[in-house]
PDB file of N, CA and C in Angstrom:
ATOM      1  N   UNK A   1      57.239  94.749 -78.169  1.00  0.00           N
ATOM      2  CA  UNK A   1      58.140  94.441 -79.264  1.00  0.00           C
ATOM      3  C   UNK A   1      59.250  93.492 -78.817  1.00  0.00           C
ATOM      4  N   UNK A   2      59.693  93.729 -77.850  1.00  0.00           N
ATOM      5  CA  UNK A   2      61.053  92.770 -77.265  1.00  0.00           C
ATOM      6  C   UNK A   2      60.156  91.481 -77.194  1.00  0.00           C
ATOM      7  N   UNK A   3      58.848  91.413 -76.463  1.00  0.00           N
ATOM      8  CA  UNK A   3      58.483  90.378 -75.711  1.00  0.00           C
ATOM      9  C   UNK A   3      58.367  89.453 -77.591  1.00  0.00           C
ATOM     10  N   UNK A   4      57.786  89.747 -78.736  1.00  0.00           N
ATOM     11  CA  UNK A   4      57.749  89.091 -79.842  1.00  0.00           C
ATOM     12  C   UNK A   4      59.126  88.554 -80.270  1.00  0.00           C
ATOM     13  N   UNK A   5      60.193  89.524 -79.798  1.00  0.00           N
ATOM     14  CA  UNK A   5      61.268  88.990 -80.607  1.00  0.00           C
ATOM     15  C   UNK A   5      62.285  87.971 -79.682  1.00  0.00           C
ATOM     16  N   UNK A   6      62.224  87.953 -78.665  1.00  0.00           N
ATOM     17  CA  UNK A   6      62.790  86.966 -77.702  1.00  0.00           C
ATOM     18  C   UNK A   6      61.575  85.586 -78.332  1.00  0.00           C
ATOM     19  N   UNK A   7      60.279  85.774 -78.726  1.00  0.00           N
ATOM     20  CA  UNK A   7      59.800  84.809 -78.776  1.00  0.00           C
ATOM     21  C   UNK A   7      59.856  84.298 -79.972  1.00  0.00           C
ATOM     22  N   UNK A   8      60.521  85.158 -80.996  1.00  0.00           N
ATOM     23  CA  UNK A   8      61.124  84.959 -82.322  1.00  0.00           C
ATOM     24  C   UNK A   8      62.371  83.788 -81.826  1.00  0.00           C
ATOM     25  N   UNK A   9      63.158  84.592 -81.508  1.00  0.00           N
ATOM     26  CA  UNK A   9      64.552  84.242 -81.688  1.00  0.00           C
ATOM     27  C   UNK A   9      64.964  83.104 -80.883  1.00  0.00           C
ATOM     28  N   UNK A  10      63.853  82.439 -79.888  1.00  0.00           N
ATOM     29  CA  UNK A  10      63.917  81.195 -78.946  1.00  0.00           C
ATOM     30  C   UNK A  10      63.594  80.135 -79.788  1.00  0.00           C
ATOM     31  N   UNK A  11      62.785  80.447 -81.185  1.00  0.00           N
ATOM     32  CA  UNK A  11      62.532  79.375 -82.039  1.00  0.00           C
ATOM     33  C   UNK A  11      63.495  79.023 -82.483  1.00  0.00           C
ATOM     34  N   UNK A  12      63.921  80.025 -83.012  1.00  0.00           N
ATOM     35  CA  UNK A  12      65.317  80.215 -84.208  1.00  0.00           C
ATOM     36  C   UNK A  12      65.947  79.666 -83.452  1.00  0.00           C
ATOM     37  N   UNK A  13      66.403  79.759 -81.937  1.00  0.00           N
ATOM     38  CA  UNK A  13      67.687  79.075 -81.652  1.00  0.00           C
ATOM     39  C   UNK A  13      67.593  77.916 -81.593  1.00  0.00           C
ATOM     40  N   UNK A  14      66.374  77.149 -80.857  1.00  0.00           N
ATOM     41  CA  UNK A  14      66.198  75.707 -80.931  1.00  0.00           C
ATOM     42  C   UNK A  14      66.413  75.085 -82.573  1.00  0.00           C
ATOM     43  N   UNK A  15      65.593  75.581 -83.543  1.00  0.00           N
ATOM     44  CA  UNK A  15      66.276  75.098 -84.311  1.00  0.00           C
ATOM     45  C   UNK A  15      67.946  74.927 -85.270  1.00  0.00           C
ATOM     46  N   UNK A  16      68.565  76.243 -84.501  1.00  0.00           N
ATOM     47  CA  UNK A  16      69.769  76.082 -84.931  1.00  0.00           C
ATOM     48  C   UNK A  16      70.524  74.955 -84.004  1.00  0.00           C
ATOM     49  N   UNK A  17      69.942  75.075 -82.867  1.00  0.00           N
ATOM     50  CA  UNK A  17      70.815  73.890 -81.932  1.00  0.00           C
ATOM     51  C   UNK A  17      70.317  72.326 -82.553  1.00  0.00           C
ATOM     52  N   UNK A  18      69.547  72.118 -82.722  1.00  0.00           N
ATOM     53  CA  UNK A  18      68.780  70.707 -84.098  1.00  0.00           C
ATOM     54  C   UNK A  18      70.080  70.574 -84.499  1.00  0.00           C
ATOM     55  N   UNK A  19      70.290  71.600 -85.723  1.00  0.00           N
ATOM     56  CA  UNK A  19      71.263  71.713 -86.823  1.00  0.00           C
ATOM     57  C   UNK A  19      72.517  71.423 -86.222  1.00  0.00           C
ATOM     58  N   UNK A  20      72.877  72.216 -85.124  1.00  0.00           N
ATOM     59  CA  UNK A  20      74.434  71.844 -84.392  1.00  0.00           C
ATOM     60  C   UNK A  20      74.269  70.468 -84.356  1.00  0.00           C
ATOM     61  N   UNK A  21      73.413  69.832 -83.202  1.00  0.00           N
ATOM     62  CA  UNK A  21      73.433  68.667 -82.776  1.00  0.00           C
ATOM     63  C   UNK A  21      73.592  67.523 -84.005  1.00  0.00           C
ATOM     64  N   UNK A  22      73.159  67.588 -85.329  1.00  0.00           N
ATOM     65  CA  UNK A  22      72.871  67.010 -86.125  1.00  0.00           C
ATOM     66  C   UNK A  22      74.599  66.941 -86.809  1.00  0.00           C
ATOM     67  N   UNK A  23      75.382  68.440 -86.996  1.00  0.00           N
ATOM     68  CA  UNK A  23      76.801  68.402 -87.434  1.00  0.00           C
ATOM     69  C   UNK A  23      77.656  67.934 -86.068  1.00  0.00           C
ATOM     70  N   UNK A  24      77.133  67.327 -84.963  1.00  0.00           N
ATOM     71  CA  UNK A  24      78.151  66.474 -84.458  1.00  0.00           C
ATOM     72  C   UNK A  24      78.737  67.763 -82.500  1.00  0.00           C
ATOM     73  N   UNK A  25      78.433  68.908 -83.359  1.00  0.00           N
ATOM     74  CA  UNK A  25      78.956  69.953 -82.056  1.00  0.00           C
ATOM     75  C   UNK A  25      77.655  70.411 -81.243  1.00  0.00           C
ATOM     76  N   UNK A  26      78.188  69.288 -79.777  1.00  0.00           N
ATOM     77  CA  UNK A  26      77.558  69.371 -78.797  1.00  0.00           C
ATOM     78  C   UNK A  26      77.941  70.755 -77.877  1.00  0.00           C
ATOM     79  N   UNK A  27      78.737  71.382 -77.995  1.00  0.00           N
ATOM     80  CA  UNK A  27      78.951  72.647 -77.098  1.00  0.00           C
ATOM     81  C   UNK A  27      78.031  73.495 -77.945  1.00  0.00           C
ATOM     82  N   UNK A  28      78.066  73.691 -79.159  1.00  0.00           N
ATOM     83  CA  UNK A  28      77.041  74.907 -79.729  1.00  0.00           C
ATOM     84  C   UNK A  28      75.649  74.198 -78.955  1.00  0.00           C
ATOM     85  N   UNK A  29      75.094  73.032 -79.355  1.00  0.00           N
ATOM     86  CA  UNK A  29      74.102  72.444 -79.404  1.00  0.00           C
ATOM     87  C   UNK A  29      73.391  73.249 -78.046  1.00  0.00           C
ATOM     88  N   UNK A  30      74.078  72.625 -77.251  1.00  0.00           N
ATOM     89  CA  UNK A  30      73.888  73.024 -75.669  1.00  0.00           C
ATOM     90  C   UNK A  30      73.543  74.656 -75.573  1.00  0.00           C
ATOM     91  N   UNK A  31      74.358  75.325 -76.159  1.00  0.00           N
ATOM     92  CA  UNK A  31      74.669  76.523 -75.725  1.00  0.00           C
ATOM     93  C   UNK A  31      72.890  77.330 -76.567  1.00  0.00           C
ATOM     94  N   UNK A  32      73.307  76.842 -77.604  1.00  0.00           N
ATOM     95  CA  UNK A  32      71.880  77.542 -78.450  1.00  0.00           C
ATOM     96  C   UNK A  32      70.520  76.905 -77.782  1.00  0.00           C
ATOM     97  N   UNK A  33      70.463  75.257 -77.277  1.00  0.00           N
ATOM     98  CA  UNK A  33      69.648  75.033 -76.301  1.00  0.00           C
ATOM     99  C   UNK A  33      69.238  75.941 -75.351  1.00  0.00           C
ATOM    100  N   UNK A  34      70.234  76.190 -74.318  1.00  0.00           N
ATOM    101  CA  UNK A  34      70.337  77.206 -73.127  1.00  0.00           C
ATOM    102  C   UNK A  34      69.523  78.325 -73.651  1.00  0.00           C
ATOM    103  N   UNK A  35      69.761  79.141 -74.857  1.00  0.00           N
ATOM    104  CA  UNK A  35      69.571  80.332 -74.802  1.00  0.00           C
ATOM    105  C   UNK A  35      67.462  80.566 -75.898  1.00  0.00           C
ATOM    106  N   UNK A  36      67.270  79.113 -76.240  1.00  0.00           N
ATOM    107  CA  UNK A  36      66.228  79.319 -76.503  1.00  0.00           C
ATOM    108  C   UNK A  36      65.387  79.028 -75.476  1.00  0.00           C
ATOM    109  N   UNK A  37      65.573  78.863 -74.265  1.00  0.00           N
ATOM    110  CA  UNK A  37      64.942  78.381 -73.253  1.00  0.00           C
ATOM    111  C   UNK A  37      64.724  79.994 -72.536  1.00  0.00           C
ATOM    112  N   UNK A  38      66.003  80.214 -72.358  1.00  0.00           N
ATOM    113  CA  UNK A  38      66.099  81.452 -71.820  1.00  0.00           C
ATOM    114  C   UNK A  38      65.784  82.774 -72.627  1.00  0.00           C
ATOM    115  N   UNK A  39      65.507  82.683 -73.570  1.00  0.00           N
ATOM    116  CA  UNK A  39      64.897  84.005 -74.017  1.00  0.00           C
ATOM    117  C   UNK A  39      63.443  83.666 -74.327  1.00  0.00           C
ATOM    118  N   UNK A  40      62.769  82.230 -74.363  1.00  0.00           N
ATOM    119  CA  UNK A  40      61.446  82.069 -74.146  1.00  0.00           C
ATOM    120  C   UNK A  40      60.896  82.684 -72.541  1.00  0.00           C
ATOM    121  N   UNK A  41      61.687  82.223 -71.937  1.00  0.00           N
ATOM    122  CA  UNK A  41      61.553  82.548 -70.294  1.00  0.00           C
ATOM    123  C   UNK A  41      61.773  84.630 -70.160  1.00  0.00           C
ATOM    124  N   UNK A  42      62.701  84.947 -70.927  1.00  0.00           N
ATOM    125  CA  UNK A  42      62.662  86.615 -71.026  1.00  0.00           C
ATOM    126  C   UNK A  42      61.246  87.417 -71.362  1.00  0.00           C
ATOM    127  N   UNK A  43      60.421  86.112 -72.563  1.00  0.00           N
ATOM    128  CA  UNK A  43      59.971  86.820 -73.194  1.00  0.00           C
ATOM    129  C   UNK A  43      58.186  87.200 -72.663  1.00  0.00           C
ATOM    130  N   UNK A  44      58.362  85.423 -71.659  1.00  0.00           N
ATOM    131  CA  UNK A  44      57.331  85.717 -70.610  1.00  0.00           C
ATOM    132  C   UNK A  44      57.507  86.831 -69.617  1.00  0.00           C
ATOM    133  N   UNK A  45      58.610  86.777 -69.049  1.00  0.00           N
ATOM    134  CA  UNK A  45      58.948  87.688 -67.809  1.00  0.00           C
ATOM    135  C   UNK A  45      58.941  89.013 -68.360  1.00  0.00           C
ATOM    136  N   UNK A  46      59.507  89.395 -69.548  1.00  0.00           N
ATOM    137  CA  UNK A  46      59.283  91.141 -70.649  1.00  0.00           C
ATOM    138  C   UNK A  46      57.790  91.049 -69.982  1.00  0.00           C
ATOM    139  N   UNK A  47      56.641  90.478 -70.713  1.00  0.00           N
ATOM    140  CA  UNK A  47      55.223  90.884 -70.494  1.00  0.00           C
ATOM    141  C   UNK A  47      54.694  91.000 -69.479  1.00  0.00           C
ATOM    142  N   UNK A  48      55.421  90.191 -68.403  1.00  0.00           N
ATOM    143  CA  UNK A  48      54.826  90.459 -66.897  1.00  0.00           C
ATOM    144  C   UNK A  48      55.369  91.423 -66.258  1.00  0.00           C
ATOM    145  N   UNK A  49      56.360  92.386 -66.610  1.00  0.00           N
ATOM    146  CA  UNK A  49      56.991  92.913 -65.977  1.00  0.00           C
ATOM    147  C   UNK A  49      58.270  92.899 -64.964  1.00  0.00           C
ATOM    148  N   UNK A  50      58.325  91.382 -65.028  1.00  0.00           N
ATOM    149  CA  UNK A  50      59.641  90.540 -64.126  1.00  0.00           C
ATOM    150  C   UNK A  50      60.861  90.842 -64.646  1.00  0.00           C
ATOM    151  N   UNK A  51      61.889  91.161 -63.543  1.00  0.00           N
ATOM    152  CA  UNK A  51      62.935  91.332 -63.769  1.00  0.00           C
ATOM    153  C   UNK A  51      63.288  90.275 -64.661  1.00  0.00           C
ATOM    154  N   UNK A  52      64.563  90.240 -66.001  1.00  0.00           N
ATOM    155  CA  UNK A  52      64.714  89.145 -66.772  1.00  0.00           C
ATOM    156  C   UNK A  52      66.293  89.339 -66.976  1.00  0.00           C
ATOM    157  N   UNK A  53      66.995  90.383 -66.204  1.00  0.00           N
ATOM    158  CA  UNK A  53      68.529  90.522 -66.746  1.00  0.00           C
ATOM    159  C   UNK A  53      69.880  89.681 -66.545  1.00  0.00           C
ATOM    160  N   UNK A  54      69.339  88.957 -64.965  1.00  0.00           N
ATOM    161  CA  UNK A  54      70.300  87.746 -64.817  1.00  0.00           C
ATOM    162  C   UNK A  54      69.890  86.641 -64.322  1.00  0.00           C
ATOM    163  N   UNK A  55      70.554  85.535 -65.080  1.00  0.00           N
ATOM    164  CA  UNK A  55      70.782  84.375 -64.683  1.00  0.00           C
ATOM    165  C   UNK A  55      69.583  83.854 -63.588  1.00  0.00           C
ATOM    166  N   UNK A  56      70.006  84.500 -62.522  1.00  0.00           N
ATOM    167  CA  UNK A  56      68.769  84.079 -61.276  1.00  0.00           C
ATOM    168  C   UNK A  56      67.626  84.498 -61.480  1.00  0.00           C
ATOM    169  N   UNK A  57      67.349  85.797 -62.331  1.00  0.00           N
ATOM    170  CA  UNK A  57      66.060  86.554 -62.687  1.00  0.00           C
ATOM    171  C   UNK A  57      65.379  85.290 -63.522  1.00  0.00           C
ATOM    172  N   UNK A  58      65.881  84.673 -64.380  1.00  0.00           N
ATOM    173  CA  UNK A  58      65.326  83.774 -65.275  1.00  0.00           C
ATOM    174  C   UNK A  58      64.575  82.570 -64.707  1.00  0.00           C
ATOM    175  N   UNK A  59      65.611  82.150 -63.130  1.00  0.00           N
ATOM    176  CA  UNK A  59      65.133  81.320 -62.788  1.00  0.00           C
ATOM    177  C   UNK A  59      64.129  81.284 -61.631  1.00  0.00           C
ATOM    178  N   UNK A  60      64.413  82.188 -61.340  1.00  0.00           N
ATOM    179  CA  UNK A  60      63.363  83.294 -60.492  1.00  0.00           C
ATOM    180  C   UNK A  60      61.708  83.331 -61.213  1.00  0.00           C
ATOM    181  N   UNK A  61      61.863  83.543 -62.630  1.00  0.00           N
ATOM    182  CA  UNK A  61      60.586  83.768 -63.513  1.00  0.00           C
ATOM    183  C   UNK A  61      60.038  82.288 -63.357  1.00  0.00           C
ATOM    184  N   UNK A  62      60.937  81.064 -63.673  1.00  0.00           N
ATOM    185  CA  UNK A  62      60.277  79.659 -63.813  1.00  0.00           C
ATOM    186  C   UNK A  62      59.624  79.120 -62.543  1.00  0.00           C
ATOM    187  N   UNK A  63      60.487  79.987 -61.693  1.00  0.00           N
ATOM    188  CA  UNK A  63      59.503  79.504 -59.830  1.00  0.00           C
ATOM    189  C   UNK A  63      58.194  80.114 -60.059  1.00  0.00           C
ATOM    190  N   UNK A  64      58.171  81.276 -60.771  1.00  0.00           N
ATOM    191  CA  UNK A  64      57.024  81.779 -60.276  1.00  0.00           C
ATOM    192  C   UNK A  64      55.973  81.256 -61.287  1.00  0.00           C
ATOM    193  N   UNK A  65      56.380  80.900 -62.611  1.00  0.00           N
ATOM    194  CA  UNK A  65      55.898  80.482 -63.443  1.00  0.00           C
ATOM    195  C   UNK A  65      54.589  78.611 -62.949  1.00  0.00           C
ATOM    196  N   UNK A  66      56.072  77.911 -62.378  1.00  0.00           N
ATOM    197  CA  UNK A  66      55.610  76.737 -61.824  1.00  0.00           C
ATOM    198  C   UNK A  66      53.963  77.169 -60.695  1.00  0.00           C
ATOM    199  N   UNK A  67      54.483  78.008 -59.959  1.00  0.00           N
ATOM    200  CA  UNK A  67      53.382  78.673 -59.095  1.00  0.00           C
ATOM    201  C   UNK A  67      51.864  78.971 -59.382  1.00  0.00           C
ATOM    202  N   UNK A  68      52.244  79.841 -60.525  1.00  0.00           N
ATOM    203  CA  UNK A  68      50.927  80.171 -61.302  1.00  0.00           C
ATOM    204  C   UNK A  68      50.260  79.032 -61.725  1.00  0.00           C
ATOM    205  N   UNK A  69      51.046  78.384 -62.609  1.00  0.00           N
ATOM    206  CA  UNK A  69      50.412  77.412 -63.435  1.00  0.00           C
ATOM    207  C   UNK A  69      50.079  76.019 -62.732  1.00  0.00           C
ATOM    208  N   UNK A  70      51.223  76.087 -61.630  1.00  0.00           N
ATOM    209  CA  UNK A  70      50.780  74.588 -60.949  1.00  0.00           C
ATOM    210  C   UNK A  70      51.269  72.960 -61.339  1.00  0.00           C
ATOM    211  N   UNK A  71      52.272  73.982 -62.802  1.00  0.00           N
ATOM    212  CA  UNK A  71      52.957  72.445 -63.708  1.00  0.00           C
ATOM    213  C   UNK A  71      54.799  72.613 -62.942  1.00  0.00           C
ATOM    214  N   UNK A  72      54.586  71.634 -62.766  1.00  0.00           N
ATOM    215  CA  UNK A  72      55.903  71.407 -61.743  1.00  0.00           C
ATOM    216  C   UNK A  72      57.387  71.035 -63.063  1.00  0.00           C
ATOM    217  N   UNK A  73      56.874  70.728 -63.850  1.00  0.00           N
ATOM    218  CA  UNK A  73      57.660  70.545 -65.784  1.00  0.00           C
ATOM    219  C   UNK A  73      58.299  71.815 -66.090  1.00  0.00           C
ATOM    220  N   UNK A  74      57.423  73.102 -65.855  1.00  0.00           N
ATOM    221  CA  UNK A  74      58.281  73.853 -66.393  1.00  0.00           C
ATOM    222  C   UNK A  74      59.716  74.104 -65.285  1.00  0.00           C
ATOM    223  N   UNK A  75      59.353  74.222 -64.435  1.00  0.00           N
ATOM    224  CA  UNK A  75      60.986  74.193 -63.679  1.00  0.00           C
ATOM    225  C   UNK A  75      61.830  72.941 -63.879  1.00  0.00           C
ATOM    226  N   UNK A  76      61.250  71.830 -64.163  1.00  0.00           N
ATOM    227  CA  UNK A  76      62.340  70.860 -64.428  1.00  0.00           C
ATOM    228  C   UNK A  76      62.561  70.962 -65.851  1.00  0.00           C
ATOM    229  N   UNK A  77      62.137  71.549 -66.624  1.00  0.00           N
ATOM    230  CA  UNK A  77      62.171  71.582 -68.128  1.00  0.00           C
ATOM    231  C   UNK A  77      63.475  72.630 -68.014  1.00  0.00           C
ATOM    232  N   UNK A  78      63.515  73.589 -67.297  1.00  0.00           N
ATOM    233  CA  UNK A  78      63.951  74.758 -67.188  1.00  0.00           C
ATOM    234  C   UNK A  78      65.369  74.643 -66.586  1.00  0.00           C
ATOM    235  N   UNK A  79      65.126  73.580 -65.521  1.00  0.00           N
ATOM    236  CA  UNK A  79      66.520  73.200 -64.782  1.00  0.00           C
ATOM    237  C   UNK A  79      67.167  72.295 -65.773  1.00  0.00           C
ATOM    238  N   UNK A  80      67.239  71.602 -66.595  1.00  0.00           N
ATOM    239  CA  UNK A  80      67.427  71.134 -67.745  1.00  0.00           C
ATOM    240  C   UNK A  80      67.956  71.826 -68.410  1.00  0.00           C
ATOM    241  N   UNK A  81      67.154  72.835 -69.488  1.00  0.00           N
ATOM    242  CA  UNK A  81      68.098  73.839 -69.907  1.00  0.00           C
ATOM    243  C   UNK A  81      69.262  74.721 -69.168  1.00  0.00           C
ATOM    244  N   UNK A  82      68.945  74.696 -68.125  1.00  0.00           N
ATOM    245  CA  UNK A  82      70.082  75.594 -67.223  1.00  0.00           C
ATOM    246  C   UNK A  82      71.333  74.716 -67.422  1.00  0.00           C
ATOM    247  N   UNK A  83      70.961  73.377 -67.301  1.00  0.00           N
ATOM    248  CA  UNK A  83      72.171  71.835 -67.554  1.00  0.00           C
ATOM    249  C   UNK A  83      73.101  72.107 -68.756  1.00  0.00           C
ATOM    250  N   UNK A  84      72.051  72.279 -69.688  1.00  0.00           N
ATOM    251  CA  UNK A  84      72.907  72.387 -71.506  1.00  0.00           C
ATOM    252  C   UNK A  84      73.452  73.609 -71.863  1.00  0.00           C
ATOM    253  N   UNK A  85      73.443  74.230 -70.512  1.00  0.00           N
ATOM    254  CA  UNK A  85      74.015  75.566 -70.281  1.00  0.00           C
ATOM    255  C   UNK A  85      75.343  75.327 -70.102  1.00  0.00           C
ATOM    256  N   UNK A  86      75.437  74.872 -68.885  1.00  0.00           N
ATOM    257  CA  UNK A  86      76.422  73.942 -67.999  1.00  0.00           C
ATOM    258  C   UNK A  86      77.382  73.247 -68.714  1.00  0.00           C
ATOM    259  N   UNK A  87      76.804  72.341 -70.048  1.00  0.00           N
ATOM    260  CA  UNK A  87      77.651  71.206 -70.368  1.00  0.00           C
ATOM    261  C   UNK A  87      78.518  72.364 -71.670  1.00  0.00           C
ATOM    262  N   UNK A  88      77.947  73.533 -72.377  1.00  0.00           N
ATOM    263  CA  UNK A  88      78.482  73.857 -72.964  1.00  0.00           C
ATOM    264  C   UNK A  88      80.164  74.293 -72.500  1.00  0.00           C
ATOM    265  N   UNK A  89      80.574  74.427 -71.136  1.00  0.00           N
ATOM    266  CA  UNK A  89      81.592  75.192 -70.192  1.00  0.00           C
ATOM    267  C   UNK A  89      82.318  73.548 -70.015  1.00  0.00           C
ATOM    268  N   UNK A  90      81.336  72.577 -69.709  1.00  0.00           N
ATOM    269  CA  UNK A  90      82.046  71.056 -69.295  1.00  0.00           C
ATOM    270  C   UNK A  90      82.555  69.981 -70.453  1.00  0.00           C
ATOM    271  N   UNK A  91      81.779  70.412 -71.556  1.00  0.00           N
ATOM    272  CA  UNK A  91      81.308  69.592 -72.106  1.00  0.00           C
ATOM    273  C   UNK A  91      81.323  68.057 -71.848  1.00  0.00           C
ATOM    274  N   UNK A  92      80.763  67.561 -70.940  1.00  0.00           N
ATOM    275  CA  UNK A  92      80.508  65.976 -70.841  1.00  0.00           C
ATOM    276  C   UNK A  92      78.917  65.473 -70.897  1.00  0.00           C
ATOM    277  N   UNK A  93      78.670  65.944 -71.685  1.00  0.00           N
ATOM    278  CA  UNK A  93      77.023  65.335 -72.129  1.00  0.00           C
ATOM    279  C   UNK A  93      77.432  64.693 -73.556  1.00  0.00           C
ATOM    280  N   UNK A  94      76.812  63.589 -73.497  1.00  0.00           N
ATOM    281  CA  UNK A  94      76.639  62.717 -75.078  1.00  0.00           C
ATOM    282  C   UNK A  94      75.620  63.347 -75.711  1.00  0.00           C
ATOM    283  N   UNK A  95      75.845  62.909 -77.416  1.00  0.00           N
ATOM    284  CA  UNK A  95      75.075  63.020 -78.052  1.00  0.00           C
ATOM    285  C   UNK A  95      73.223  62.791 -77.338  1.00  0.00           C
ATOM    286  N   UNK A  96      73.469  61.923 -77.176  1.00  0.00           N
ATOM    287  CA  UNK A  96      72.085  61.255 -76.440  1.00  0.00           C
ATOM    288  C   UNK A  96      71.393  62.749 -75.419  1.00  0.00           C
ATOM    289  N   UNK A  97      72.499  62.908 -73.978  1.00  0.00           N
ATOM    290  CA  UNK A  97      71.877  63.924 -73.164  1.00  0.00           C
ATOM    291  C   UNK A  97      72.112  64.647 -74.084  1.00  0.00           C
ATOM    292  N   UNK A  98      72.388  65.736 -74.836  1.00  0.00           N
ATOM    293  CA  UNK A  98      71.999  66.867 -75.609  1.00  0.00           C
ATOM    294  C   UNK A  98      70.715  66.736 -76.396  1.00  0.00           C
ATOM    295  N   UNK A  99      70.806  65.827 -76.725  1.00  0.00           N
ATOM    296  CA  UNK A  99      69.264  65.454 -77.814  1.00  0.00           C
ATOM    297  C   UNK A  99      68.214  66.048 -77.032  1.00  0.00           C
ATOM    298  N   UNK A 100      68.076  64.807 -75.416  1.00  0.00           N
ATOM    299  CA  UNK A 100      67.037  64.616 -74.651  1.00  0.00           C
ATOM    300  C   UNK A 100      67.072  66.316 -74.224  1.00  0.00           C
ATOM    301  N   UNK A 101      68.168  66.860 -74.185  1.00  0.00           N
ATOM    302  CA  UNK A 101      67.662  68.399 -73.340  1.00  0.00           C
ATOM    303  C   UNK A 101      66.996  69.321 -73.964  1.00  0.00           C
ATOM    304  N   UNK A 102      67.362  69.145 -75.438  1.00  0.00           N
ATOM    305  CA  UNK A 102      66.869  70.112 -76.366  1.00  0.00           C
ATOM    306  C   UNK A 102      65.505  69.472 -76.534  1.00  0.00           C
ATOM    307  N   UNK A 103      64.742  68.176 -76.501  1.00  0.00           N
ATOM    308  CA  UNK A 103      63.788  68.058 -76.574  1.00  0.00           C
ATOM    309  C   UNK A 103      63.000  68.403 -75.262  1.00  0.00           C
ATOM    310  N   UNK A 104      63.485  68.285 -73.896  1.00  0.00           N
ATOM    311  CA  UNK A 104      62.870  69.579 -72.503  1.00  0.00           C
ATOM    312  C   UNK A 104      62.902  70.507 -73.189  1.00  0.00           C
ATOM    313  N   UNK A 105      63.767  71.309 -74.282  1.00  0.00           N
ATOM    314  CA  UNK A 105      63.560  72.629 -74.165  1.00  0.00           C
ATOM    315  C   UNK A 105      62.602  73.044 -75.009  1.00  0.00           C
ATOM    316  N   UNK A 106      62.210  72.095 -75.993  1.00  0.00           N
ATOM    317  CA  UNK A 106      61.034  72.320 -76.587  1.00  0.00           C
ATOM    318  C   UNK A 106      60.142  71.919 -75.883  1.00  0.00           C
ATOM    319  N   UNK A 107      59.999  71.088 -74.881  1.00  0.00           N
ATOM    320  CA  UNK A 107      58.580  71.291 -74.210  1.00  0.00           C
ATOM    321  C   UNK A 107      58.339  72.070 -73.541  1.00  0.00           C
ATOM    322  N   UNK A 108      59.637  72.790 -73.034  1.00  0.00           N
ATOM    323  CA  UNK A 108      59.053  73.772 -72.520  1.00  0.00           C
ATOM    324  C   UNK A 108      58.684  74.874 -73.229  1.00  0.00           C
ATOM    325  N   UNK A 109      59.408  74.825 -74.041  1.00  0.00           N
ATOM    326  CA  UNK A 109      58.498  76.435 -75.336  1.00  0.00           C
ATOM    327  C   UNK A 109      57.207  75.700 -75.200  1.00  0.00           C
ATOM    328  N   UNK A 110      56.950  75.011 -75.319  1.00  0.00           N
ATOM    329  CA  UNK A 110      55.585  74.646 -76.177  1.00  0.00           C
ATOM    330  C   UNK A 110      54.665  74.985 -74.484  1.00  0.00           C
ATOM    331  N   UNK A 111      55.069  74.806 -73.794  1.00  0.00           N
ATOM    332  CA  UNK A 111      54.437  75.513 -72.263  1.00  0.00           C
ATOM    333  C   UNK A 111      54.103  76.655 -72.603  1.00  0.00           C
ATOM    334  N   UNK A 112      55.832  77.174 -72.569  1.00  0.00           N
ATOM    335  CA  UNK A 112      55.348  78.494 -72.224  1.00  0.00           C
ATOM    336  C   UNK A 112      54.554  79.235 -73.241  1.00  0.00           C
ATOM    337  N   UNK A 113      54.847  79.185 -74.438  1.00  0.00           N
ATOM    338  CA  UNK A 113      54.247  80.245 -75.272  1.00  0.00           C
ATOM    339  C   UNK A 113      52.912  80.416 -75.248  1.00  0.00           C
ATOM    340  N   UNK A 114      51.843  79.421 -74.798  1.00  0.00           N
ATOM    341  CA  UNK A 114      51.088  80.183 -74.788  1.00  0.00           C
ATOM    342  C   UNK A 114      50.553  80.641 -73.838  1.00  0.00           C
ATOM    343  N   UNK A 115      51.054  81.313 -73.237  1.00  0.00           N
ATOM    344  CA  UNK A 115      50.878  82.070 -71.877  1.00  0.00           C
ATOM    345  C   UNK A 115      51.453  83.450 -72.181  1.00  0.00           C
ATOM    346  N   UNK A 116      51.926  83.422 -73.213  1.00  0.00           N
ATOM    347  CA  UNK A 116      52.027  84.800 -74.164  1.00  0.00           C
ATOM    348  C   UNK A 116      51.153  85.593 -74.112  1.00  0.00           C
ATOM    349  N   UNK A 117      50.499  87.021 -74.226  1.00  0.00           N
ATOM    350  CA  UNK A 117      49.739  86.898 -74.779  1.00  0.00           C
ATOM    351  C   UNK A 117      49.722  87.668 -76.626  1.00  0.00           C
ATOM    352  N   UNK A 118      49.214  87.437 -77.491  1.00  0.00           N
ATOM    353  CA  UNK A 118      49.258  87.099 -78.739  1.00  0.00           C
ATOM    354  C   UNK A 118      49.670  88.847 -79.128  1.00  0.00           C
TER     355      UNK A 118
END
């Protein structure tokens, strides 16, 4: 049940970060970026059994993730989102880098999910 709704709510956020990015606020943008990345990444690590509670656990899941799969994208997709994490606290990303991150962070959903399983 968790593992569906992290994989719910990683959609939902990417598209609310769209919507931010689109009204001009790059700190939401970023921030809702960050967290659809990271609860796609929970929602793999929920089903495998991987620790998913902090920060390093998450990034911990994308090493191992890269491993399995052999696609070297999802950790840079991933280190990316960790970025629009980052810029939400800095904010010095343009319109432009926020765009480009939220579009890593949809490639990386589009990785990971199906490695779900259904």
């Amino acid at each position: 049940m968790a593992t569906q709704k992290y994989q719910r709510d990683s959609r939902r956020l990417l598209e609310q970060a769209r919507g931010e990015l689109t009204q001009g606020d790059l700190r939401q943008a970023s921030e809702k970026g960050w967290g659809a990345a990271a609860l796609m990444m929970k929602a793999i690590a929920e089903q495998r059994g991987w620790d998913h509670e902090r920060h390093r656990h998450l990034t911990r899941a994308a090493s191992h993730l890269r491993a399995l799969t052999g696609d070297g994208d999802v950790m840079d997709h991933f280190a990316r989102a960790n970025l629009l994490h980052e810029n939400y606290y800095e904010d010095t990303f343009s319109e432009s880098d926020v765009a480009e991150g939220l579009d890593r962070v949809e490639l990386l959903l589009d990785k990971l999910e199906p490695l779900l399983d259904s």
